[in-house]
N, C-alpha and C. Protein backbone atom coordinates (compact mmCIF):
# COMPACT_ATOMS: atom_id res chain seq x y z
N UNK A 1 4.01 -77.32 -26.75
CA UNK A 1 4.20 -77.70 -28.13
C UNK A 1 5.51 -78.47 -28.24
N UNK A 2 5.63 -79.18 -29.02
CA UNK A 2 6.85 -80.00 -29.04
C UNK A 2 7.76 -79.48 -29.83
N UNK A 3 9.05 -79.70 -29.40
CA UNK A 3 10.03 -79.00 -30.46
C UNK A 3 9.90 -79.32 -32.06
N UNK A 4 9.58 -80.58 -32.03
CA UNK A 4 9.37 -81.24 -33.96
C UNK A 4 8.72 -79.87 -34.35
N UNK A 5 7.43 -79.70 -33.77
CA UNK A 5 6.55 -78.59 -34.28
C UNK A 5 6.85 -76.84 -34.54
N UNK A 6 7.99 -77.32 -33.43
CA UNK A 6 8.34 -75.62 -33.30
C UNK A 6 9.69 -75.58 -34.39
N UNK A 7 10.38 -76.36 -34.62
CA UNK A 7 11.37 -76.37 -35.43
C UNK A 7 10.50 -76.65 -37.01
N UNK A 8 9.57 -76.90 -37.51
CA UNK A 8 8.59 -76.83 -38.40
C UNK A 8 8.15 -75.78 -38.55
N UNK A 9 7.71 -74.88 -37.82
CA UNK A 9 7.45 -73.76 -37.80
C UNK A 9 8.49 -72.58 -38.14
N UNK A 10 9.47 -72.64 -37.25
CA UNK A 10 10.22 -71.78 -37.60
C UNK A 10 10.76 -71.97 -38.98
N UNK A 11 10.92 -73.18 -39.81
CA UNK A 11 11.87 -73.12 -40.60
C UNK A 11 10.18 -72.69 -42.34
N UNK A 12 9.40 -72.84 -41.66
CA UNK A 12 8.36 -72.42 -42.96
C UNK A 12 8.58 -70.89 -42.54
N UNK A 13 8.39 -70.44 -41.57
CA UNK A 13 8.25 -68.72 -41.00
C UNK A 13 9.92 -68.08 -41.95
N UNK A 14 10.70 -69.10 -41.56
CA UNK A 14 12.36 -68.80 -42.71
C UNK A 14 12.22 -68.67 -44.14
N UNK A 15 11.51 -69.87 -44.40
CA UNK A 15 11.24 -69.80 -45.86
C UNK A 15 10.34 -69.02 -46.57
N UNK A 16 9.11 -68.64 -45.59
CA UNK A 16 8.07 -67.66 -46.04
C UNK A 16 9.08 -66.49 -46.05
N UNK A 17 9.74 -65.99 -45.83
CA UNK A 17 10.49 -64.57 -45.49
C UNK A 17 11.63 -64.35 -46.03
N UNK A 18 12.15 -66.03 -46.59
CA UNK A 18 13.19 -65.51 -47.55
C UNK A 18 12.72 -65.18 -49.14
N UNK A 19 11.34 -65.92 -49.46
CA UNK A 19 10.72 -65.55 -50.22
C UNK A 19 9.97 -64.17 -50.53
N UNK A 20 9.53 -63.58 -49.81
CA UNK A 20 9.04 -62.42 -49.80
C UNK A 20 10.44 -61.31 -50.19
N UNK A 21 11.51 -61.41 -49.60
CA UNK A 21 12.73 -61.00 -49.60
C UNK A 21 13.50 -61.05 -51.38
N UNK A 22 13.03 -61.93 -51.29
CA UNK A 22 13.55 -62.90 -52.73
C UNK A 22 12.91 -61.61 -54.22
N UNK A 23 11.41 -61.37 -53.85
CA UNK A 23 10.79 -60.83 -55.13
C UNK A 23 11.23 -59.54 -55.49
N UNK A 24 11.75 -59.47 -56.90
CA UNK A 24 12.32 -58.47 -56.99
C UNK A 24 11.13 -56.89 -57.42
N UNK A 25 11.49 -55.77 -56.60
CA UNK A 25 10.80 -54.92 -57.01
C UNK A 25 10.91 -54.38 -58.59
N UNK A 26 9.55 -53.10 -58.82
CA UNK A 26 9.17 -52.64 -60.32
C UNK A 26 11.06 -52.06 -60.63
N UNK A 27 11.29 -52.62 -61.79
CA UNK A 27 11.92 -52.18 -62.79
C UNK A 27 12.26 -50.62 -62.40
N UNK A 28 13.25 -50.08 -62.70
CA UNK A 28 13.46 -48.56 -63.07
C UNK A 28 12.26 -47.84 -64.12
N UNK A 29 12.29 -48.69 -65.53
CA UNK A 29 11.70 -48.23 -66.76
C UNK A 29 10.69 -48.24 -66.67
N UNK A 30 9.72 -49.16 -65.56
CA UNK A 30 8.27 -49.60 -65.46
C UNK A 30 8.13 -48.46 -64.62
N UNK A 31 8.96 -48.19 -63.37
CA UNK A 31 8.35 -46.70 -62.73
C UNK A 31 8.22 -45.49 -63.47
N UNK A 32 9.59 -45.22 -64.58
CA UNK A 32 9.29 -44.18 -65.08
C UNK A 32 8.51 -43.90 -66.45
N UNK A 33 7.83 -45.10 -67.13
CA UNK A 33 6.58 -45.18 -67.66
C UNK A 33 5.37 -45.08 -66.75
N UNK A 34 5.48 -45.51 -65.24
CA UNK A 34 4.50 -44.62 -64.82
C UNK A 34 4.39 -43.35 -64.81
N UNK A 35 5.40 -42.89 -64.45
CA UNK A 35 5.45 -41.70 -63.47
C UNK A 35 5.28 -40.96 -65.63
N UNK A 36 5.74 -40.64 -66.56
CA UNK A 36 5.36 -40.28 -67.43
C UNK A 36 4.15 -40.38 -67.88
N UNK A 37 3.55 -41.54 -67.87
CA UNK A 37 1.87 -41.77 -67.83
C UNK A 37 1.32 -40.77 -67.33
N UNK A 38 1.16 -40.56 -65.81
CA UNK A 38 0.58 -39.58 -64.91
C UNK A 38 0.70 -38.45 -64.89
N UNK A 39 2.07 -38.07 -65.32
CA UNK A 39 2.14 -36.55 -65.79
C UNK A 39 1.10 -36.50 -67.12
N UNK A 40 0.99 -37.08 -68.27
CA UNK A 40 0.73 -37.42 -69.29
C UNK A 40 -1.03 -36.61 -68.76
N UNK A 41 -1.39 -37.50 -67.99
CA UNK A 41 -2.84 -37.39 -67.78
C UNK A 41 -2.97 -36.25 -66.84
N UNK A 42 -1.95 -35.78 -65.66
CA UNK A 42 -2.11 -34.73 -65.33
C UNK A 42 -2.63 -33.77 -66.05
N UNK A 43 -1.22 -33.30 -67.52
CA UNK A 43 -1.59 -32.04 -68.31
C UNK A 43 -2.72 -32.15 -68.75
N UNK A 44 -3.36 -33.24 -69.17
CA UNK A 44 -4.54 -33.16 -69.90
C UNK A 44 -5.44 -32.56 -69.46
N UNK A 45 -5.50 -33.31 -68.00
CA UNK A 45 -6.93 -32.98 -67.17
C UNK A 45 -7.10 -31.63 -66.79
N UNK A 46 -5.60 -31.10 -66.78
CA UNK A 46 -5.05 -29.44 -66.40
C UNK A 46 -5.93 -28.63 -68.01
N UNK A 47 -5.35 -29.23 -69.19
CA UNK A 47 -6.06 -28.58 -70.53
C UNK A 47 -7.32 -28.40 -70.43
N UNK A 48 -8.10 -29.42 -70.10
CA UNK A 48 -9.63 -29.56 -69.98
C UNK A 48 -10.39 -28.75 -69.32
N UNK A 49 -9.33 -28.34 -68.06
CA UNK A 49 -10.04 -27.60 -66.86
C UNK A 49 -10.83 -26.42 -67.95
N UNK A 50 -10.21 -25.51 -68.78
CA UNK A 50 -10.90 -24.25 -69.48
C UNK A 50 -12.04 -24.89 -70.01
N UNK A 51 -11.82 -25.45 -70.96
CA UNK A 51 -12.89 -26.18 -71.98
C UNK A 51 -14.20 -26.64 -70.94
N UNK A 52 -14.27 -27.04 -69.32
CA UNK A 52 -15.25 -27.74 -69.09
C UNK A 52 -15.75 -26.18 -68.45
N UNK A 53 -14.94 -25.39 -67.87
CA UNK A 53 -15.81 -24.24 -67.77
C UNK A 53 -16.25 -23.75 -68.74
N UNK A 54 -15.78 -22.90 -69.52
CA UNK A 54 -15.98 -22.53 -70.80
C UNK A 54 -18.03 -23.19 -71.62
N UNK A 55 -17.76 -24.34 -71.43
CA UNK A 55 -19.08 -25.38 -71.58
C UNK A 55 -19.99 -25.22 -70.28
N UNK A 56 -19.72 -24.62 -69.64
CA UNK A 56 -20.50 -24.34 -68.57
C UNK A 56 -21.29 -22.65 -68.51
N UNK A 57 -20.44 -22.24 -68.67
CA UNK A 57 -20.52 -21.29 -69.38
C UNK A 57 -21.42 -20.64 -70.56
N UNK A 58 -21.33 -21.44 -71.18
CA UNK A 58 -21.79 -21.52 -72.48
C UNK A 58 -23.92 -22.07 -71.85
N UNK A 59 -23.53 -23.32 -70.95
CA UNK A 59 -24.85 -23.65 -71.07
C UNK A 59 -25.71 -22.87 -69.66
N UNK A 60 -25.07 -22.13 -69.29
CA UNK A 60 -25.87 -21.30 -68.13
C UNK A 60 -26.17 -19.87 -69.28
N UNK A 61 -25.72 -19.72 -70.21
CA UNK A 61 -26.16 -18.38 -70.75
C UNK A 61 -27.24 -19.02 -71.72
N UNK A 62 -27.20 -20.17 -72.46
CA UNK A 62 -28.67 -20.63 -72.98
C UNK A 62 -29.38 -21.14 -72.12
N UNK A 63 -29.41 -20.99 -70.78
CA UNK A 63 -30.36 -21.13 -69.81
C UNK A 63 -31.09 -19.97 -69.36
N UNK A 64 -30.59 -18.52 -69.39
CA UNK A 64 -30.90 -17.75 -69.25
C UNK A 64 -31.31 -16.99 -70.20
N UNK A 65 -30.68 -17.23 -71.59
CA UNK A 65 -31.73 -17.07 -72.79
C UNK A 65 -33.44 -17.24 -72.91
N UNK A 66 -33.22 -18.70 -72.53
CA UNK A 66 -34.56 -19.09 -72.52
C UNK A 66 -35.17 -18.65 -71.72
N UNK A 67 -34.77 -18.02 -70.11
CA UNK A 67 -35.73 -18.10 -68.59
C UNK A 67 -35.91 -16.49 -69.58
N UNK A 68 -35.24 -15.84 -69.74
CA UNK A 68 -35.35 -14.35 -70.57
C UNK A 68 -36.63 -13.90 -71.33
N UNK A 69 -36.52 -15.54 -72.85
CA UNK A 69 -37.70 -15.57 -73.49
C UNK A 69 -39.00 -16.00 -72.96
N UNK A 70 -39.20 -16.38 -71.98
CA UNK A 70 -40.41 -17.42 -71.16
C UNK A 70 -40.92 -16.78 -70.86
N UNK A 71 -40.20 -15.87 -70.20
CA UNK A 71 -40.23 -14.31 -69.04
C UNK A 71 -41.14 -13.24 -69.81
N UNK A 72 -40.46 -12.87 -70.65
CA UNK A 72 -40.37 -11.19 -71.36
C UNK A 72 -41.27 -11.28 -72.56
N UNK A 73 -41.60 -12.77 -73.11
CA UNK A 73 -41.76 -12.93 -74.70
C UNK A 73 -42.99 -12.01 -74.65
N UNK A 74 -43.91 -12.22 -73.73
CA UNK A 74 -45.05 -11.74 -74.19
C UNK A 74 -45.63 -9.74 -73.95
N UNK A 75 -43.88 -9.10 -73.42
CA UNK A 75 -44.11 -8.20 -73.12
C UNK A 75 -43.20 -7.21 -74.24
N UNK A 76 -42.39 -7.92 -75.06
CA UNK A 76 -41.53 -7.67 -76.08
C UNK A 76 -42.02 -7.36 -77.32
N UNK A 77 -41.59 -6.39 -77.88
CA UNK A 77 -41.85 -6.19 -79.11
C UNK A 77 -40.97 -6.92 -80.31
N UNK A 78 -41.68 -7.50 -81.32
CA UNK A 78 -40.57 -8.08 -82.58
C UNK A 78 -39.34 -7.76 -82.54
N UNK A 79 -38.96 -6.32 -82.93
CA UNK A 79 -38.03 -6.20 -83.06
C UNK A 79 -36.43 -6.24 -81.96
N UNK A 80 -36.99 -6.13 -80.60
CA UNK A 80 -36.23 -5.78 -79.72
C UNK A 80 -35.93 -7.70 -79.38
N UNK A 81 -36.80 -8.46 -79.37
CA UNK A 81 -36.25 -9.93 -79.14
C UNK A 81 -35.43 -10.13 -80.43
N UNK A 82 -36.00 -10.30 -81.43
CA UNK A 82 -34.72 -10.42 -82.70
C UNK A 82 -33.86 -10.00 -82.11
N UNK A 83 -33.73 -8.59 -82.21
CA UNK A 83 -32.26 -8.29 -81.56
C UNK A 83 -31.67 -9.09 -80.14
N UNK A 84 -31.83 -9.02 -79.64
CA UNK A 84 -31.71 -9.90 -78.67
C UNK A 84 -31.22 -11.47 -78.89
N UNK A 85 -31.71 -11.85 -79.61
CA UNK A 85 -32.07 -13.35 -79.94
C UNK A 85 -30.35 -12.99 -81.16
N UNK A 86 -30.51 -12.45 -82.00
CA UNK A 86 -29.24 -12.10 -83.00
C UNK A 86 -27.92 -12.03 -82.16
N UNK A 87 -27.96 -11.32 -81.21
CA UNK A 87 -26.62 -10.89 -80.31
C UNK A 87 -26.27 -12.16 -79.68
N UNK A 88 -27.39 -12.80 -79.14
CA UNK A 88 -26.92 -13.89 -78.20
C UNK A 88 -26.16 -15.35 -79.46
N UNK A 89 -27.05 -14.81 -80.50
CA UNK A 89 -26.22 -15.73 -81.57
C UNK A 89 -25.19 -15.54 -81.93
N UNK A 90 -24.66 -14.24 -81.91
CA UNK A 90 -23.41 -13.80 -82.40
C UNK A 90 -22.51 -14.23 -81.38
N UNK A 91 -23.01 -13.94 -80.09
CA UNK A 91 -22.44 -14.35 -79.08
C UNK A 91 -21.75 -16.12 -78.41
N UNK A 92 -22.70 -16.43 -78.75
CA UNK A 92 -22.67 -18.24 -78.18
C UNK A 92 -22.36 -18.92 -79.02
N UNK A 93 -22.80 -18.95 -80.64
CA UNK A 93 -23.06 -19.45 -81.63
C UNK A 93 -21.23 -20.11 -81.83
N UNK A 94 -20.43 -19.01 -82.45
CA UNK A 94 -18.84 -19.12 -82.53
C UNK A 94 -18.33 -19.98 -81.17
N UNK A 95 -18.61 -19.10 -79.85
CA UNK A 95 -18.03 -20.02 -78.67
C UNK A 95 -18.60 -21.30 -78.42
N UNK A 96 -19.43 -21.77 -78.90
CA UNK A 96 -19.80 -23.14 -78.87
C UNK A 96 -19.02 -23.64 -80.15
N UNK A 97 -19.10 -23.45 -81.14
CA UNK A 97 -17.87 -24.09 -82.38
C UNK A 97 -16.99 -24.05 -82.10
N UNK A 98 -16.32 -22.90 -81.68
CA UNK A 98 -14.61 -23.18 -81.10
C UNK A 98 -14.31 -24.26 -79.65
N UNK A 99 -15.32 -24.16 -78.59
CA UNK A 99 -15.57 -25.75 -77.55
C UNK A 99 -15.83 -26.95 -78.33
N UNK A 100 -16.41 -27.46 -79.48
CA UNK A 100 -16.48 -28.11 -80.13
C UNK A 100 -15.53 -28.32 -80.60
N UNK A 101 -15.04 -27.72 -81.45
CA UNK A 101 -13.66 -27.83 -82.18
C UNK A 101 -12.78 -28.37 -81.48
N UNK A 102 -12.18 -27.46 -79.50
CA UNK A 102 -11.44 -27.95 -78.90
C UNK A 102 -11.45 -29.18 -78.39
N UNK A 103 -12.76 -29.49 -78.26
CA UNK A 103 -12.97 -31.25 -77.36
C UNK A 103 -12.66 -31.90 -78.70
N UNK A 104 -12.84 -31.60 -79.84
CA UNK A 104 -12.53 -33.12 -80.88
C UNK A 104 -11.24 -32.77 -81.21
N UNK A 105 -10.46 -32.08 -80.64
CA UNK A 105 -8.71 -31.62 -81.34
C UNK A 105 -8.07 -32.93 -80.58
N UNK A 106 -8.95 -33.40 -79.61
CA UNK A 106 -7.92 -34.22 -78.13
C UNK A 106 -7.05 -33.97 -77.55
N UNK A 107 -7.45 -32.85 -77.27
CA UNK A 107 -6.81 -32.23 -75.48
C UNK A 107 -6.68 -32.81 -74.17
């Protein structure tokens, strides 16, 4: 290779590298608007954790409501499914309003 070329070279390989050198990194304030962001979304996702069990919760016991009624209906007497059917309302009915309530508070 001829020197013209190699002295061309080296001096773009100089300039590519004083440039890279040159760009100044993120701000102080821009990192710590990240780093507040992410905590930000940490806690949240930490809040949520109850609420998505809780809703899980909630929909495995009206799953078993029903496998219950599918099951039993035709071996049950009136009164003992009412009851049944009443408790599980007393039961689910409130804890599904208060999961409701919590997902639209914006947690």
């Amino acid at each position: 290779m001829p020197d013209c070329e190699q002295d061309f070279i080296a001096r773009t390989m100089q300039r590519l590298a004083g440039e890279l050198s040159a760009e100044p990194g993120p701000s102080a304030a821009a990192m710590w608007w990240r780093l507040n962001l992410r905590m930000r979304q940490e806690r949240a996702r930490r809040a949520q954790a109850p609420l998505i069990w809780m809703t899980r919760i909630l929909y495995l016991a009206i799953a078993l409501l029903a496998a219950f009624l599918v099951t039993l209906m035709t071996q049950l007497s009136g009164p003992v499914v009412t009851t049944g059917l009443v408790a599980f309302g007393v039961l689910t009915i409130p804890a599904g309003i208060a999961l409701w309530g919590w997902a639209r508070s914006g947690f």
